[in-house]
Protein backbone atom coordinates (compact mmCIF):
# COMPACT_ATOMS: atom_id res chain seq x y z
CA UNK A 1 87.95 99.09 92.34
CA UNK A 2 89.42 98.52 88.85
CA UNK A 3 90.70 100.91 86.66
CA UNK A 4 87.72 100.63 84.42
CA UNK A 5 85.40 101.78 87.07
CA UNK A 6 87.50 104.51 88.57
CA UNK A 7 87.56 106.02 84.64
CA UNK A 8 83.92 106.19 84.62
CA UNK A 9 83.55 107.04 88.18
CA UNK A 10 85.70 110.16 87.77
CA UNK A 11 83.49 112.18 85.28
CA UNK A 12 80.93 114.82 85.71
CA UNK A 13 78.19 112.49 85.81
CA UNK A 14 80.10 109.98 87.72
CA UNK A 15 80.73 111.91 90.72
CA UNK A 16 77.34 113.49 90.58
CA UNK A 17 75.64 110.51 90.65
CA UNK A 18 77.93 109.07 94.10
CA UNK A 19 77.47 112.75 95.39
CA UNK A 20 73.70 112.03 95.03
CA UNK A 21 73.58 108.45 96.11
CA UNK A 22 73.80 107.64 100.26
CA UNK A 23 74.44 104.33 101.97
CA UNK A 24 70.89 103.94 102.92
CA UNK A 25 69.59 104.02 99.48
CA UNK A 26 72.19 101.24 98.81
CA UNK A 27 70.58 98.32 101.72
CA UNK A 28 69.26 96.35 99.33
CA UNK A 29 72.37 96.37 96.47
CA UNK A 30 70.77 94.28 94.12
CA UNK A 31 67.80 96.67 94.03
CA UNK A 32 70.01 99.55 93.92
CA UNK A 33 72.06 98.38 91.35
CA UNK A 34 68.57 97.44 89.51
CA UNK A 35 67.49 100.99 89.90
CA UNK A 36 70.52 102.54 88.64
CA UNK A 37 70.92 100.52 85.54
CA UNK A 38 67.46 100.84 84.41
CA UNK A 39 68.13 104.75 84.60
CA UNK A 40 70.83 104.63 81.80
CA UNK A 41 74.43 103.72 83.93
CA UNK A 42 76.76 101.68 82.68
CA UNK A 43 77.94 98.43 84.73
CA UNK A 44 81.17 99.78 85.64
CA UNK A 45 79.59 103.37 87.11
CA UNK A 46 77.05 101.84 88.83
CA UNK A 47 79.36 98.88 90.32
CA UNK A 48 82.06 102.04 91.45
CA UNK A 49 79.29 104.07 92.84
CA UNK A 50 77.46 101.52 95.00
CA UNK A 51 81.21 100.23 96.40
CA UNK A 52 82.11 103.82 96.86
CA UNK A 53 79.04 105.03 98.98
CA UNK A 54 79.22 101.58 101.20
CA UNK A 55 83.24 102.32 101.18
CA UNK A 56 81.83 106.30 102.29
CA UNK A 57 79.69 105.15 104.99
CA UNK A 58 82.62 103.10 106.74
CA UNK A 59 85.24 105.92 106.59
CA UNK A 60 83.16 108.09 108.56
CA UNK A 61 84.70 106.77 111.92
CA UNK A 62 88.52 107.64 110.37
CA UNK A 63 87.54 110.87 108.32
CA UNK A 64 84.18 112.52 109.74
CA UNK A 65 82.62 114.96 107.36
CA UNK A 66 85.89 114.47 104.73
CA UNK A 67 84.78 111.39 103.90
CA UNK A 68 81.84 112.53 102.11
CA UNK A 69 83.80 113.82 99.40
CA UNK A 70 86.76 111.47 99.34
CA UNK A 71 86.84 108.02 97.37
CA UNK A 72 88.47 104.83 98.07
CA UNK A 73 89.36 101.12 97.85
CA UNK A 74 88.75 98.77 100.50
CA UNK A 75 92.36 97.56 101.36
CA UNK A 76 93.16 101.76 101.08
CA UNK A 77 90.05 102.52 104.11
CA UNK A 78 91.72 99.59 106.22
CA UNK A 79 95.33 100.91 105.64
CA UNK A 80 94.61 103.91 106.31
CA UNK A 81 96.08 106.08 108.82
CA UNK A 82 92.99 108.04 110.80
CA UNK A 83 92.93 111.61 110.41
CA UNK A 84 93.13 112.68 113.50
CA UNK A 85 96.54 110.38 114.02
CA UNK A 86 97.14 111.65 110.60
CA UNK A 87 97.45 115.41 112.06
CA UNK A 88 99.71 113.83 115.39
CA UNK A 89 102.03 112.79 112.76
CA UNK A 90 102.02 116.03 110.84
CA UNK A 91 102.23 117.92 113.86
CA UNK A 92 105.54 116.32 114.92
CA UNK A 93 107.06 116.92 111.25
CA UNK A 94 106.07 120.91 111.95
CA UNK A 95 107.60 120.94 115.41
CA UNK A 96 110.40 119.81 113.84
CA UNK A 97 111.02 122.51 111.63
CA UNK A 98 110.03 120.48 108.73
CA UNK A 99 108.07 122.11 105.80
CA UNK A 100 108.28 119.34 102.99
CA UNK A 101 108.13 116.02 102.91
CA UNK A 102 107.78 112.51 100.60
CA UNK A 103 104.95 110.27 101.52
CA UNK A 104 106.37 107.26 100.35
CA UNK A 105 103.61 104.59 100.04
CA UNK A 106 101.16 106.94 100.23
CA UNK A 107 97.84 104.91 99.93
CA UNK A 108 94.40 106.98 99.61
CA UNK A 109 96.32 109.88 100.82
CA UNK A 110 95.02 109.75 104.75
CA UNK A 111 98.54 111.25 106.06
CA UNK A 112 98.59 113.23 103.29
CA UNK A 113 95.81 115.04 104.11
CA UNK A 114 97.82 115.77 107.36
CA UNK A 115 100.83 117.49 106.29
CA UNK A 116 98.71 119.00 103.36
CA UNK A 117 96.25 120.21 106.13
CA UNK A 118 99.43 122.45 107.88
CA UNK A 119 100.72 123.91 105.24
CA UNK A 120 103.49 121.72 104.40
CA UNK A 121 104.85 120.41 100.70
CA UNK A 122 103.83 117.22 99.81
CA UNK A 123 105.17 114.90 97.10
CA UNK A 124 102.82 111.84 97.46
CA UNK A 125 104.10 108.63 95.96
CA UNK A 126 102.31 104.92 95.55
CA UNK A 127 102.88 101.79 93.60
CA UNK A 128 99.29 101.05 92.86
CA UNK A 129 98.02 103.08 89.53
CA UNK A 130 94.30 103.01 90.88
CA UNK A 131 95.38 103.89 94.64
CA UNK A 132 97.41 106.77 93.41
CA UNK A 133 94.85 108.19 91.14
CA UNK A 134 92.18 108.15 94.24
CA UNK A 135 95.06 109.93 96.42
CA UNK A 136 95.41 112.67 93.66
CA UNK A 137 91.80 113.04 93.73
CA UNK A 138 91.50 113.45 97.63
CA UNK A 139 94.50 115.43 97.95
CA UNK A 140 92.94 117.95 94.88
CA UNK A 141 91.73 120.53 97.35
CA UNK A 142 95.49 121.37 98.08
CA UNK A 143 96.13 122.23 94.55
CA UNK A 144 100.22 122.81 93.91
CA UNK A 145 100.83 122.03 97.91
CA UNK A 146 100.87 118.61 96.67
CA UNK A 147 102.36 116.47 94.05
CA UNK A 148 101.06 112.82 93.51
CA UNK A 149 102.74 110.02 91.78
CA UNK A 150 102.17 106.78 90.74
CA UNK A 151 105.62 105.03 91.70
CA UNK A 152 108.17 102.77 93.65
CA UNK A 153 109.38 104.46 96.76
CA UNK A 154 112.66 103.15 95.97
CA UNK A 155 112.37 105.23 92.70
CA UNK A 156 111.03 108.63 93.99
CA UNK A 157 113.81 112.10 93.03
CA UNK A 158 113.75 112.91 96.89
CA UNK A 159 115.85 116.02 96.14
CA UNK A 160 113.05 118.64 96.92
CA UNK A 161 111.83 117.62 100.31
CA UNK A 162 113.32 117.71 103.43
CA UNK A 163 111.48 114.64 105.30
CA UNK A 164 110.04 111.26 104.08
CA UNK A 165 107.00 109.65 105.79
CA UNK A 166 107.02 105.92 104.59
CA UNK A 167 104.07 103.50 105.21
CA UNK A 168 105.93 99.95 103.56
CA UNK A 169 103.44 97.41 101.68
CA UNK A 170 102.98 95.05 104.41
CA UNK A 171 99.70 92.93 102.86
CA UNK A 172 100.06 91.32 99.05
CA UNK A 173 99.21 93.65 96.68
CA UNK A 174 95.05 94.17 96.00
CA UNK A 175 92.11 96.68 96.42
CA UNK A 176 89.97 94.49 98.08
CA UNK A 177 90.89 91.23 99.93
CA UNK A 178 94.62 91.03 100.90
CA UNK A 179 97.11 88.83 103.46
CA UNK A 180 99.80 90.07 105.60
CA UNK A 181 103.32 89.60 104.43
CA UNK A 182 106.42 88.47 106.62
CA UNK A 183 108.58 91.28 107.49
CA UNK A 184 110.71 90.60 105.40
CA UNK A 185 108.82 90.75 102.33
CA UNK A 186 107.41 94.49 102.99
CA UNK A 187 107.69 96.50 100.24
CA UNK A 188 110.08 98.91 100.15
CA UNK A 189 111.90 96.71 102.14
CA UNK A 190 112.97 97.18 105.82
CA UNK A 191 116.56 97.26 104.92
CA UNK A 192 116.01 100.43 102.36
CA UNK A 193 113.48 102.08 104.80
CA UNK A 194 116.31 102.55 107.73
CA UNK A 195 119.20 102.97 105.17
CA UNK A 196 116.94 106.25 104.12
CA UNK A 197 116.12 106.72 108.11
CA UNK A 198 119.59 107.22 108.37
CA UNK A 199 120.17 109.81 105.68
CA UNK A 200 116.90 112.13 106.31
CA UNK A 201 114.54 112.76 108.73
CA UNK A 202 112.10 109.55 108.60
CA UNK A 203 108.67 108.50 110.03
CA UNK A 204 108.21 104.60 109.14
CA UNK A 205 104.84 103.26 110.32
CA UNK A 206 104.27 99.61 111.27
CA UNK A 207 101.86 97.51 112.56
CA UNK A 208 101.78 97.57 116.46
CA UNK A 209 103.46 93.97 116.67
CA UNK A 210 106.40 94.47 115.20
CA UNK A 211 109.47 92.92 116.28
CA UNK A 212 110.78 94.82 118.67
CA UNK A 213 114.13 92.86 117.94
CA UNK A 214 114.55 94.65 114.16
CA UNK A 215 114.06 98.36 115.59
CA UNK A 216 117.56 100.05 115.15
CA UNK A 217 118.62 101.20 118.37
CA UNK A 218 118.59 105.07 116.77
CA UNK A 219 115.54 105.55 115.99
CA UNK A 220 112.61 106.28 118.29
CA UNK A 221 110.01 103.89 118.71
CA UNK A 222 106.17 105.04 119.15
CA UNK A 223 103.65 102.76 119.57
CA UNK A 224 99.87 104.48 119.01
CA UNK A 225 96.58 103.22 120.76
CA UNK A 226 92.91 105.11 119.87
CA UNK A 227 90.20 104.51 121.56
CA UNK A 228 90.91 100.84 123.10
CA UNK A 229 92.46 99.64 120.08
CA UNK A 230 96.18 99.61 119.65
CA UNK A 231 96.68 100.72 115.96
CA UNK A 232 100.74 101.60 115.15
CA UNK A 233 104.31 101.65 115.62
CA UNK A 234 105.66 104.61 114.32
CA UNK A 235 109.76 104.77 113.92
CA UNK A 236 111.30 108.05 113.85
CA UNK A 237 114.69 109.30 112.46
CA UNK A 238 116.43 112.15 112.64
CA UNK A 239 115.01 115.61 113.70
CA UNK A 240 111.64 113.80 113.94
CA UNK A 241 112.96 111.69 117.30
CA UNK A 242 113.01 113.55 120.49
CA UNK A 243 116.05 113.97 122.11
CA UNK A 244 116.45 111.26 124.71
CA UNK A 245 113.41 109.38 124.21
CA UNK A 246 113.79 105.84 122.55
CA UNK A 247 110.55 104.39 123.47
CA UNK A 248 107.16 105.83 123.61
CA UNK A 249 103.18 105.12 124.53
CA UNK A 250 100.82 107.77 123.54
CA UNK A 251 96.99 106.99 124.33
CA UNK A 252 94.28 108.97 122.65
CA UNK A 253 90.71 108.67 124.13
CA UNK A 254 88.04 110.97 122.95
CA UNK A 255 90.22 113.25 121.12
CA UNK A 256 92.88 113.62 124.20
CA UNK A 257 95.97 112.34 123.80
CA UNK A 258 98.37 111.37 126.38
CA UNK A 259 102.41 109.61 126.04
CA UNK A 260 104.42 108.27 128.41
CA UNK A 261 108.16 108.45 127.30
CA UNK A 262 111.52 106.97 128.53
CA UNK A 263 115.37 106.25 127.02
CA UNK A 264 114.57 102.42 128.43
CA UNK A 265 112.43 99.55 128.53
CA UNK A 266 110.68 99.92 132.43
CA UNK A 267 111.76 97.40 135.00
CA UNK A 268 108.74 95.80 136.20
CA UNK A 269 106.96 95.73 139.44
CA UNK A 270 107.58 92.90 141.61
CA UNK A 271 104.26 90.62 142.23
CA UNK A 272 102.01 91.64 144.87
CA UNK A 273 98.83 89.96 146.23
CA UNK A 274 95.77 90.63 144.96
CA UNK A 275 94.59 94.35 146.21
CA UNK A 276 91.37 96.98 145.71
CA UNK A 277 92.00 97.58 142.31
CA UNK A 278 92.92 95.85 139.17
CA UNK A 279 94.45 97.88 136.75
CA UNK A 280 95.04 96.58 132.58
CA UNK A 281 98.11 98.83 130.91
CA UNK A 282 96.52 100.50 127.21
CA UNK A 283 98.04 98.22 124.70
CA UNK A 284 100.67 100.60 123.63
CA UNK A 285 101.69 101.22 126.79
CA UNK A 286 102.35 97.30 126.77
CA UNK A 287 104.02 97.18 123.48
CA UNK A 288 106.21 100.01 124.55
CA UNK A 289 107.50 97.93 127.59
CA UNK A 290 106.44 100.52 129.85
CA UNK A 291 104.13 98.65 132.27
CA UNK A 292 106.77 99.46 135.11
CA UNK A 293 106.49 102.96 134.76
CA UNK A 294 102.88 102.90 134.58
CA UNK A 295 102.87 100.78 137.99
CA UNK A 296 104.58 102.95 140.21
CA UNK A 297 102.79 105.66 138.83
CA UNK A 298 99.69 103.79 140.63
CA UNK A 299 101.59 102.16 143.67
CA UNK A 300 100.90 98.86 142.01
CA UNK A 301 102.55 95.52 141.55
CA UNK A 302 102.26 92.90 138.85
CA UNK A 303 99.57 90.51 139.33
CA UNK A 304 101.10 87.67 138.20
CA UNK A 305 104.11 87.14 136.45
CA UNK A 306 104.50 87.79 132.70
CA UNK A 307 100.54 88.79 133.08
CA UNK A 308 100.00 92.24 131.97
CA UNK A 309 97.68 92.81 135.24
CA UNK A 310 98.84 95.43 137.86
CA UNK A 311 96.99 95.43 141.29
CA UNK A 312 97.33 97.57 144.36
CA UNK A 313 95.23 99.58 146.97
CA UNK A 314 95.60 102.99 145.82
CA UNK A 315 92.52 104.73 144.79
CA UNK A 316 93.93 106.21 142.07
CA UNK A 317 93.93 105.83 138.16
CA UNK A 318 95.76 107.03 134.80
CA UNK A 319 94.70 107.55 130.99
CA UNK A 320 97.39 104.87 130.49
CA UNK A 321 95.00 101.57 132.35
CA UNK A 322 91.66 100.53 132.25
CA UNK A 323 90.77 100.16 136.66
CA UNK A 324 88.61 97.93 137.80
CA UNK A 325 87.79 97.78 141.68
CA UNK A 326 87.71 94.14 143.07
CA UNK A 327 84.24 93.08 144.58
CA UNK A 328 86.03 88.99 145.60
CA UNK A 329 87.15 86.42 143.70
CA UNK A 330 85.01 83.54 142.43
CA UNK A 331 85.47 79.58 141.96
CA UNK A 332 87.05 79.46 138.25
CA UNK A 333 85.69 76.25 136.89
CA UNK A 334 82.38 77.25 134.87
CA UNK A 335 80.05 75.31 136.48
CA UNK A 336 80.87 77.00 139.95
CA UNK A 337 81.39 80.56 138.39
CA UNK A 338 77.91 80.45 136.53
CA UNK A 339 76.41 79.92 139.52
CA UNK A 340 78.02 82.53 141.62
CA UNK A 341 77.30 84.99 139.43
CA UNK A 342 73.43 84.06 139.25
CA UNK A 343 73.00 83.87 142.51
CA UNK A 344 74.76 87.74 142.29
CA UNK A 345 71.64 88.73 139.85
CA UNK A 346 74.36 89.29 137.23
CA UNK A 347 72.91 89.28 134.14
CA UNK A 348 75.41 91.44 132.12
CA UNK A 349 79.01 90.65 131.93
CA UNK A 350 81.85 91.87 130.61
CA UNK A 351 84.49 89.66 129.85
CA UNK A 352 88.20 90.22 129.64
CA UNK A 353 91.02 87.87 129.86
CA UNK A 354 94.81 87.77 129.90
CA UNK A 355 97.36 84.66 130.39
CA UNK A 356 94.20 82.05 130.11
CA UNK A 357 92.88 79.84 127.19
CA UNK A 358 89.01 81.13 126.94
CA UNK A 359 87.12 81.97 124.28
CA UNK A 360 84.70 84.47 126.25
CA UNK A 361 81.96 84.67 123.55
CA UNK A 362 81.63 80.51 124.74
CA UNK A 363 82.21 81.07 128.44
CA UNK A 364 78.94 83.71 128.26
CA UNK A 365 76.90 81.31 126.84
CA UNK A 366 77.89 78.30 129.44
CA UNK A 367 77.48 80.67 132.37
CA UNK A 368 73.91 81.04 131.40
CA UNK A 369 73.41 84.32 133.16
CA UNK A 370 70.39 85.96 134.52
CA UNK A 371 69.35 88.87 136.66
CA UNK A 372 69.71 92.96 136.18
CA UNK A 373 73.35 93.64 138.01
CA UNK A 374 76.34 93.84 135.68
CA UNK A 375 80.09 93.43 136.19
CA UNK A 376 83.03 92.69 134.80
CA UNK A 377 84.88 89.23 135.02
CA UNK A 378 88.34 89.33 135.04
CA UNK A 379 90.14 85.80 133.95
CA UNK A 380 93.95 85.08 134.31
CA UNK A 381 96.12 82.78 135.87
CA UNK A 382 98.57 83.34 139.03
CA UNK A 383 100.64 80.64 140.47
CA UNK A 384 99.62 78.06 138.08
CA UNK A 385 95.97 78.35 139.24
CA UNK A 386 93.14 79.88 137.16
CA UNK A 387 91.69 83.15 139.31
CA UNK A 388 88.67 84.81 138.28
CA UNK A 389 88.01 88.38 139.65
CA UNK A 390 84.43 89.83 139.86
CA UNK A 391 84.87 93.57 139.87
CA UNK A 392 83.60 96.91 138.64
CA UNK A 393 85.15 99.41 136.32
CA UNK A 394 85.89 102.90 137.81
């Protein structure tokens, strides 16, 4: 969005006419924007409003209802933080005794709306003129709670709060289409960000493959996984990291959240043979190094080594793995594995894949399935051999 159609997006008139316009009666934009310049609109409203309700639609699965009255730029929706990890973080700033805090690199305002949610003080700070402007409008419910300005982090009087939050620039600058930077181009940079870390209580997220290498050995480490999908490492500082506790895996599915927690890396599992179940660690739980853990928890060994695969016997599973239990094994070349799994009746496969070269949309189509059974295929290699597991998810 430029600043041209944020100006005459954020009028009366503006934000009646997005409040009045829905995603479906956008399908066919070039109608829509037909429609809507025949009734009167200038280019630059109706190009805002048809990008915003499109941009509305798509938040939905970060902000629910909210998003129905929140605006946006593209790179902003990506970046941003989903509310309901949004109110995780803010949680941990209020069990912390915390009641202000600086959200440095604030984008849209989606952790913002966290903090602002529980009552605390926000000062809300972002580079971008247009990004800040949205965040001031989304974070306009909370009235005085919240101060937003447009900014360097680097700049920002942090005499008045008591905590930062920091999100650094990691993507070239842009409201639409943007690249990743190298680490050490992230804006603030990385030395600044645990410089402050040191001095005040600090929450710095970063992507989930971060190198583990640059974490400072004070901080606490969190790495974040929703839903399947492993979304952020969060650093914290201060009174914000628990006591003890340098790395961390917390798993929310469904709204539930559960972390495992330890001062160490986990030692892994020696390799066992393959047993009833298969069991795949939750990303973060990987990232966190805490596979180990996570194994004895099940009475499982690696399945191979360096392959994030634990197997055992156990009946037994954890909101930390995915468990699959093992019907055999099958011949791994595709010719011989298509036709196992037709003569099976297996016409619906799942696919996953770990230590092995395979591009499983291509392997479906070569397998040419048929039949009404479904299972899931489990690829990998174990003493330099291809294996392929046929199994069932529990």
């Amino acid at each position: 969005m430029e600043m041209s159609e944020l100006r005459a997006l954020l009028t009366p008139e503006g934000l009646q006419l997005l409040d009045e316009t829905k995603a479906t009666d956008i399908r066919d934009v070039a109608r829509a924007v037909s429609r809507l310049r025949a009734a009167g609109h200038s280019a630059d409203l109706v190009s805002a409003v048809v990008g915003q309700a499109r941009l509305r639609e798509r938040a939905e699965a970060k902000f629910g209802p909210f998003a129905e009255r929140m605006l946006f730029t593209r790179a902003g929706l990506e970046q941003a933080t989903r509310l309901e990890v949004a109110a995780r973080h803010a949680g941990r700033f209020r069990d912390a005794g915390l009641g202000s805090v600086a959200d440095l690199g604030c984008g849209i305002g989606g952790d913002a709306l966290g903090f602002a949610g529980i009552g605390m003080r926000v000062l809300a700070v972002d580079a971008d003129e247009v990004t800040a402007a949205i965040a001031a409008y989304n974070l306009a419910p909370f009235g005085g709670a919240v101060t937003v300005q447009h900014g360097e982090a680097e700049a920002s009087d942090l005499s008045a709060v008591e905590s930062v939050w920091l999100d650094p620039a990691r993507r070239t600058a842009g409201h639409t289409e943007t690249s990743r930077v190298r680490a050490e181009d992230y804006t603030p940079s990385l030395d600044w960000a645990f410089e402050l870390a040191e001095r005040m209580p600090t929450g710095i997220k970063l992507g989930p493959a971060f190198d583990r290498e640059l974490i400072p050995d004070a901080v606490e480490a969190q790495w974040i996984a929703v839903d399947g999908s492993t979304i952020e490492l969060v650093m914290w500082s201060g009174a914000l990291a628990r006591p003890g506790v340098a790395r961390a895996a917390l798993v929310v599915r469904n709204g539930v959240g559960n972390e495992l927690t330890s001062a160490v890396d986990a030692q892994d599992e020696p390799v066992r043979e393959l047993g009833a179940f298969v069991h795949e660690p939750e990303g973060a739980v990987i990232r966190a190094r805490l596979i180990g853990d996570v194994a004895r928890s099940l009475e499982a060994g690696m399945l191979a080594p360096g392959v994030a695969y634990l197997t055992g016997d156990a009946a037994v599973t954890s909101p930390f793995v995915s468990t699959f239990r093992v019907r055999e094994t099958l011949p791994a070349d595709v010719k011989g594995l298509g036709k196992a799994l037709r003569d099976r009746g297996i016409g619906r496969l799942e696919i996953k894949k770990r230590g092995v070269d395979i591009d499983p949309a291509k392997l479906r189509t070569q397998l040419r399935l048929r039949g009404d059974e479904e299972a899931t295929l489990l690829l990998t290699r174990r003493g330099g051999r291809r294996l392929a597991i046929l199994a069932d998810r529990v």
